[in-house]
Protein backbone atom coordinates (compact mmCIF):
# COMPACT_ATOMS: atom_id res chain seq x y z
CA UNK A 1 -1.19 -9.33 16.47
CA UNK A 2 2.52 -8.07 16.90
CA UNK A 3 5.04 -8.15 13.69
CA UNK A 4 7.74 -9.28 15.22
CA UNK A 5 9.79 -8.62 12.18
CA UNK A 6 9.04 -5.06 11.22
CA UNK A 7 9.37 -2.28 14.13
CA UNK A 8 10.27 1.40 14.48
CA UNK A 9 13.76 2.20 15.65
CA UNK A 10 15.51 5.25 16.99
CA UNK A 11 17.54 7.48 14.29
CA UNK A 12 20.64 6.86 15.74
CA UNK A 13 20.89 2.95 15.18
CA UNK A 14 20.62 3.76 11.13
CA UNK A 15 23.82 3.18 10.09
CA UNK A 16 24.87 0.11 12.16
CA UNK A 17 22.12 -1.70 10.99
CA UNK A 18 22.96 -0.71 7.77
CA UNK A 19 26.51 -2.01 8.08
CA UNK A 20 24.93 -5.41 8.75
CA UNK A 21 23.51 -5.88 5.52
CA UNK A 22 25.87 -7.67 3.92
CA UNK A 23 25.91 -10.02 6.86
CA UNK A 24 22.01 -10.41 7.11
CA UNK A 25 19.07 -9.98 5.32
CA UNK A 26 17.92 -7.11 6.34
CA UNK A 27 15.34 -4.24 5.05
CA UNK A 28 15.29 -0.29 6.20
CA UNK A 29 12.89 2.02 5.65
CA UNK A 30 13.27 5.77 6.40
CA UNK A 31 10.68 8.68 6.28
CA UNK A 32 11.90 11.90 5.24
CA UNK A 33 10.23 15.29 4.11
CA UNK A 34 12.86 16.58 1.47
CA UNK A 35 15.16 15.85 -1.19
CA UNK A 36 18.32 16.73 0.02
CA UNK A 37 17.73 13.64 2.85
CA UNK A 38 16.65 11.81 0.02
CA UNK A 39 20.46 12.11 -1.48
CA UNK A 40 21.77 12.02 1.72
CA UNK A 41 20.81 8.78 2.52
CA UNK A 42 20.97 7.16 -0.87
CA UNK A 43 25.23 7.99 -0.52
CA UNK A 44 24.95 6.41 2.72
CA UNK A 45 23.57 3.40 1.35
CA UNK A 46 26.21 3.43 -1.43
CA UNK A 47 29.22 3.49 1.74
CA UNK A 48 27.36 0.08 3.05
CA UNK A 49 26.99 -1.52 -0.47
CA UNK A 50 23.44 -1.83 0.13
CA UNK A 51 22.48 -3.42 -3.11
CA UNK A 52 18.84 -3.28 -3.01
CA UNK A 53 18.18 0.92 -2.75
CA UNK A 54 14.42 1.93 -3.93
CA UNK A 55 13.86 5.84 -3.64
CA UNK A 56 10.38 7.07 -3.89
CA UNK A 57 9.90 10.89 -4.40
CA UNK A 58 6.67 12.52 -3.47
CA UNK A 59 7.61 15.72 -4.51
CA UNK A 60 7.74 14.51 -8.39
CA UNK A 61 5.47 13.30 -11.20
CA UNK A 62 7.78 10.62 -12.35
CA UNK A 63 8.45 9.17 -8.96
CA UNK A 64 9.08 5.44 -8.85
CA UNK A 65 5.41 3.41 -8.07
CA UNK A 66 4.24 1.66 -5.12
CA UNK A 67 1.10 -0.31 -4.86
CA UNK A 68 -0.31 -0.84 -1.45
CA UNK A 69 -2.61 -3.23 -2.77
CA UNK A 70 -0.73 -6.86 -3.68
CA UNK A 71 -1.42 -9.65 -2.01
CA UNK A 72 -4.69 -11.78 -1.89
CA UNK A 73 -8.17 -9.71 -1.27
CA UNK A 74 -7.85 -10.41 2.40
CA UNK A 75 -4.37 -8.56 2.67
CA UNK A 76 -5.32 -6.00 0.16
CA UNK A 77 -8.55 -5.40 2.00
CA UNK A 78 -7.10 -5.00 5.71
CA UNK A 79 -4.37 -2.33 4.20
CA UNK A 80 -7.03 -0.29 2.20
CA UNK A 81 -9.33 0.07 5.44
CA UNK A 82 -6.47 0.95 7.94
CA UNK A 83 -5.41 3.25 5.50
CA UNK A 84 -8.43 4.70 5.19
CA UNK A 85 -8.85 5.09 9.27
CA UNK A 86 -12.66 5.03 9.03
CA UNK A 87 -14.21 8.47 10.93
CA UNK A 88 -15.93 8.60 14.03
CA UNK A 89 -19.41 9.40 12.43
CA UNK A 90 -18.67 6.02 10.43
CA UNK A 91 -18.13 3.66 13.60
CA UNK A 92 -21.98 1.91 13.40
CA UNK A 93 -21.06 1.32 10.03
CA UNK A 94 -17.88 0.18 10.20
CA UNK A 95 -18.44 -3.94 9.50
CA UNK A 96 -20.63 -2.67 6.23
CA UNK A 97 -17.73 -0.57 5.26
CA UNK A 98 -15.42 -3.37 5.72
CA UNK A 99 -17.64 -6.33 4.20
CA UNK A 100 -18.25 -4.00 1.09
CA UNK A 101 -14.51 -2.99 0.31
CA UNK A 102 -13.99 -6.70 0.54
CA UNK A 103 -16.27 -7.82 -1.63
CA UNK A 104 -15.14 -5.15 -4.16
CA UNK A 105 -11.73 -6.16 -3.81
CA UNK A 106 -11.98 -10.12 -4.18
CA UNK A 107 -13.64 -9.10 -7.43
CA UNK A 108 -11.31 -7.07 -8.62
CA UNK A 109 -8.24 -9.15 -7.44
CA UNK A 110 -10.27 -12.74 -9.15
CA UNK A 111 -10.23 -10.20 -12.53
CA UNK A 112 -6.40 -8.11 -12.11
CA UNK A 113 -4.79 -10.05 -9.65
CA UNK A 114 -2.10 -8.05 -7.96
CA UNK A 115 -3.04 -5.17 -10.83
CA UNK A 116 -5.57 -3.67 -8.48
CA UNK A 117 -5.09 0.05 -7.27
CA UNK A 118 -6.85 2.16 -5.50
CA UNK A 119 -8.14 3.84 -8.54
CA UNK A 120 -9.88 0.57 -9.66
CA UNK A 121 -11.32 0.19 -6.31
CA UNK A 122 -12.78 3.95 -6.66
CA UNK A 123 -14.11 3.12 -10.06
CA UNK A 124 -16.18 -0.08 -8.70
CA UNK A 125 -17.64 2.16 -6.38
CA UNK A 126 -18.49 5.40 -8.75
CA UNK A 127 -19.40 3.92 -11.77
CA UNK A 128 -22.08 0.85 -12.51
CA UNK A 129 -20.77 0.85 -16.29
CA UNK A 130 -17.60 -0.37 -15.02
CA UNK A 131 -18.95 -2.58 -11.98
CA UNK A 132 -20.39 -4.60 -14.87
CA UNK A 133 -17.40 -4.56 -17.28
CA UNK A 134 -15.95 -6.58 -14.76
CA UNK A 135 -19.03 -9.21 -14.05
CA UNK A 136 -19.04 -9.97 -17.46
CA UNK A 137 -15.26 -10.27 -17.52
CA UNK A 138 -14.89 -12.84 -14.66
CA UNK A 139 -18.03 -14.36 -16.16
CA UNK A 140 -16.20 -14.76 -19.70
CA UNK A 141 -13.41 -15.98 -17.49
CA UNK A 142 -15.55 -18.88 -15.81
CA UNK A 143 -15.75 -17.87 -12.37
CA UNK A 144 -19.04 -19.54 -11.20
CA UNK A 145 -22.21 -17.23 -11.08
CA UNK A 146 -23.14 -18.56 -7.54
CA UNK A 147 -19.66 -17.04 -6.26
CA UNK A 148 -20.23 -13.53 -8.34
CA UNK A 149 -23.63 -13.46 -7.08
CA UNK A 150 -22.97 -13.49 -3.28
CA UNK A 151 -20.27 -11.03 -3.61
CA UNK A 152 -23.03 -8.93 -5.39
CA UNK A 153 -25.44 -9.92 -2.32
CA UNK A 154 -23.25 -8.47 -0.26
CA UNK A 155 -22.79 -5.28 -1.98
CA UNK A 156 -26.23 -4.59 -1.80
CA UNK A 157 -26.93 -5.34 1.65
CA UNK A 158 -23.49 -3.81 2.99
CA UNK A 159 -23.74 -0.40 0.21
CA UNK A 160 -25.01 2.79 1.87
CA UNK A 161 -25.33 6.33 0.11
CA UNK A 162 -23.08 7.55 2.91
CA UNK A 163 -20.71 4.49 2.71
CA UNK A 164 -20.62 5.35 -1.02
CA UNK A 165 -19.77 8.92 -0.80
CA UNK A 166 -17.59 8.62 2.26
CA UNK A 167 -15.66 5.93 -0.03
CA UNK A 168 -15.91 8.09 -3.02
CA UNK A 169 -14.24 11.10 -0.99
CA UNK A 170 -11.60 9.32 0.74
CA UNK A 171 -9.82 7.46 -2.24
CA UNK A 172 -10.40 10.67 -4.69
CA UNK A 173 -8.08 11.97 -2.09
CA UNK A 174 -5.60 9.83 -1.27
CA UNK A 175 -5.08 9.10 -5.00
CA UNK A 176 -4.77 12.86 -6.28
CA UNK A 177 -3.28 13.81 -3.00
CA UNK A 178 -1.01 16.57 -3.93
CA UNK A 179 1.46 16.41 -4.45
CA UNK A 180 1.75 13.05 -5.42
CA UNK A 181 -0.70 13.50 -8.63
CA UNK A 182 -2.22 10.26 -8.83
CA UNK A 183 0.95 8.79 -9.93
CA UNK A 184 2.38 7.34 -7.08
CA UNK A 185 -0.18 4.29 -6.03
CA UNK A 186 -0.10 3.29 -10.01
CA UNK A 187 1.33 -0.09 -11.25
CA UNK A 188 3.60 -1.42 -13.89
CA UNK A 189 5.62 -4.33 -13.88
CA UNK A 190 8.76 -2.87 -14.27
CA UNK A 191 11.92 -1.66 -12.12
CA UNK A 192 10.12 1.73 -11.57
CA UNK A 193 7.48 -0.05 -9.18
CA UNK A 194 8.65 -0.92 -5.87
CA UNK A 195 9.04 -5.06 -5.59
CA UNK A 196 7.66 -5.42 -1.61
CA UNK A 197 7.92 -9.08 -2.48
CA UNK A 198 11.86 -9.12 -2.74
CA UNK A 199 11.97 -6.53 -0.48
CA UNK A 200 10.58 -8.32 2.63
CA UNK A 201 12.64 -11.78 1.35
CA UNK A 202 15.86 -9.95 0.50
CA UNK A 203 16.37 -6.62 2.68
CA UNK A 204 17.93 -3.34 1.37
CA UNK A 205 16.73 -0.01 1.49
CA UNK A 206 13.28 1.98 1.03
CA UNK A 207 13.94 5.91 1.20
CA UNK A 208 10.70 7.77 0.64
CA UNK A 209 11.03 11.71 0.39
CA UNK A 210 7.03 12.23 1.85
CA UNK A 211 7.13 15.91 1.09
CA UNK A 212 6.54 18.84 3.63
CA UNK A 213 2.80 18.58 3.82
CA UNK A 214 1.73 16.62 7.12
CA UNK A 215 -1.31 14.75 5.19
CA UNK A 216 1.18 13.50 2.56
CA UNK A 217 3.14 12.13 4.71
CA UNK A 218 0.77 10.47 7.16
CA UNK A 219 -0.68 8.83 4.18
CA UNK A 220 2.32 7.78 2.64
CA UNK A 221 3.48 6.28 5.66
CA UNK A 222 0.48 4.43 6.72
CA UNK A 223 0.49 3.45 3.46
CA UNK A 224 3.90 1.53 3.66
CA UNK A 225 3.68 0.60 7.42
CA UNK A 226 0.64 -1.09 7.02
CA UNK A 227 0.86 -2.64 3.18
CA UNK A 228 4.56 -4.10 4.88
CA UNK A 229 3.14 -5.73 7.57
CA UNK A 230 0.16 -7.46 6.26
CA UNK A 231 1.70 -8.89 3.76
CA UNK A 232 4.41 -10.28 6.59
CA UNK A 233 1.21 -11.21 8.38
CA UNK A 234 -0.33 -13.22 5.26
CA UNK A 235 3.10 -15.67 4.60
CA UNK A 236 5.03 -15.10 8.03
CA UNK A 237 7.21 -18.18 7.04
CA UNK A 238 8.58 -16.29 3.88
CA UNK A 239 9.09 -12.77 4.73
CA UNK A 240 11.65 -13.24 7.17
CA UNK A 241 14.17 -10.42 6.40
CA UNK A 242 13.83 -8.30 9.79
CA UNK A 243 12.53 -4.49 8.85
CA UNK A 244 13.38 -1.72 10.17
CA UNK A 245 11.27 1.65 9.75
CA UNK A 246 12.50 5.42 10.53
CA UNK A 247 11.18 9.01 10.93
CA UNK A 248 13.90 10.91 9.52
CA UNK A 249 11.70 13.91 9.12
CA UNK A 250 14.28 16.33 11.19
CA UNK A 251 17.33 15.73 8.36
């Protein structure tokens, strides 16, 4: 299914679309591999008064957050396994691999909500300790047994050993990909974590320095591409604000 309002443009239509901000809601996202662009684009947001400018750094520890994981479990769910890109030895068990990250994730999102990262996903997987802190928490919290116990049912039908390790790998390395440091996919609620909510209702800017390294920057941007347009995809009727997306990896 198309996104009709998020799309990849060519460099060159950058600034007039940023001189229509003020006269439409509009959000822009550009890709770029170094700080200088970073700068460079933030003062050209400043000469179009775009009002809502969010700058995420790869390149430092105390980069501003972004969680590719809000939404509801469904959302959530669809991001994580595009983001993932499942390998080719994987394909035969690529509907276990998908029923199993859901079913991790609608527990985790009935216990944190939009909390969840990808390091609570990780933990579910590694460690049983923790798989059971949370039972007993949405237990404590009334969630039904009969609805904890199917999710459970599918877990053990759908978990592998090599769906387990191949999930174990890929999310130990996305999360300390370096040289982001784990820090990046964390989650506050404050003005250092990126609101995709306002964002895709209000426009303004999104300028994310990926870093020189090729995998850090095909994460990052799957990351954002796809996090953006499922959540369009889940409430179509309220994010309107066209988005526009650009490799500026040449600046």
């Amino acid at each position: 299914m198309a996104v009709s309002y998020l799309k990849y443009e060519e460099p060159q239509g950058l600034t007039f679309n940023l001189s229509r901000y003020k006269l439409e809601r509009l959000g822009v996202v550009c890709f770029v591999k170094n700080e200088n662009a970073l700068d460079l684009l933030n003062n050209l947001c400043k000469v179009y008064h775009v009002s809502n400018v969010f700058m995420l750094n790869a390149g430092l520890g105390n980069t501003g957050r972004f969680n590719p994981l809000l939404g509801s479990h469904n959302t959530a769910s669809d991001t994580l396994c595009e983001i993932l890109q499942h390998p080719v030895n994987l394909n035969k068990d690529l509907l276990n691999t998908t029923r199993l990250i859901e079913a991790y994730m609608l527990l985790l999102k009935m216990n944190f909500n939009n909390c969840v990262t990808i390091k609570h996903v990780r933990q579910m997987i590694i460690d049983r300790d923790y798989c059971r802190f949370i039972i007993q928490s949405l237990s404590n919290k009334g969630i039904s047994n009969e609805i904890i116990s199917k999710l459970l049912n599918i877990v053990a039908i759908t978990e592998t050993m090599e769906i387990r390790d191949y999930l174990d790998r890929s999310l130990k390395s996305i999360d300390n990909l370096t040289p982001l440091k784990g820090h990046l996919f964390e989650h506050n609620f404050s003005q250092h974590t990126f609101n995709t909510y306002d964002f895709l209702q209000e426009g303004g800017a999104l300028i994310v320095n990926t870093g020189a390294q090729k995998e850090t920057s095909d994460i990052l941007e799957r990351s954002i591409v796809f996090h953006l347009k499922n959540l369009i995809l889940e409430k179509p009727m309220i994010y309107k604000a066209p988005t526009q997306i650009y490799d500026l990896y040449d600046l």
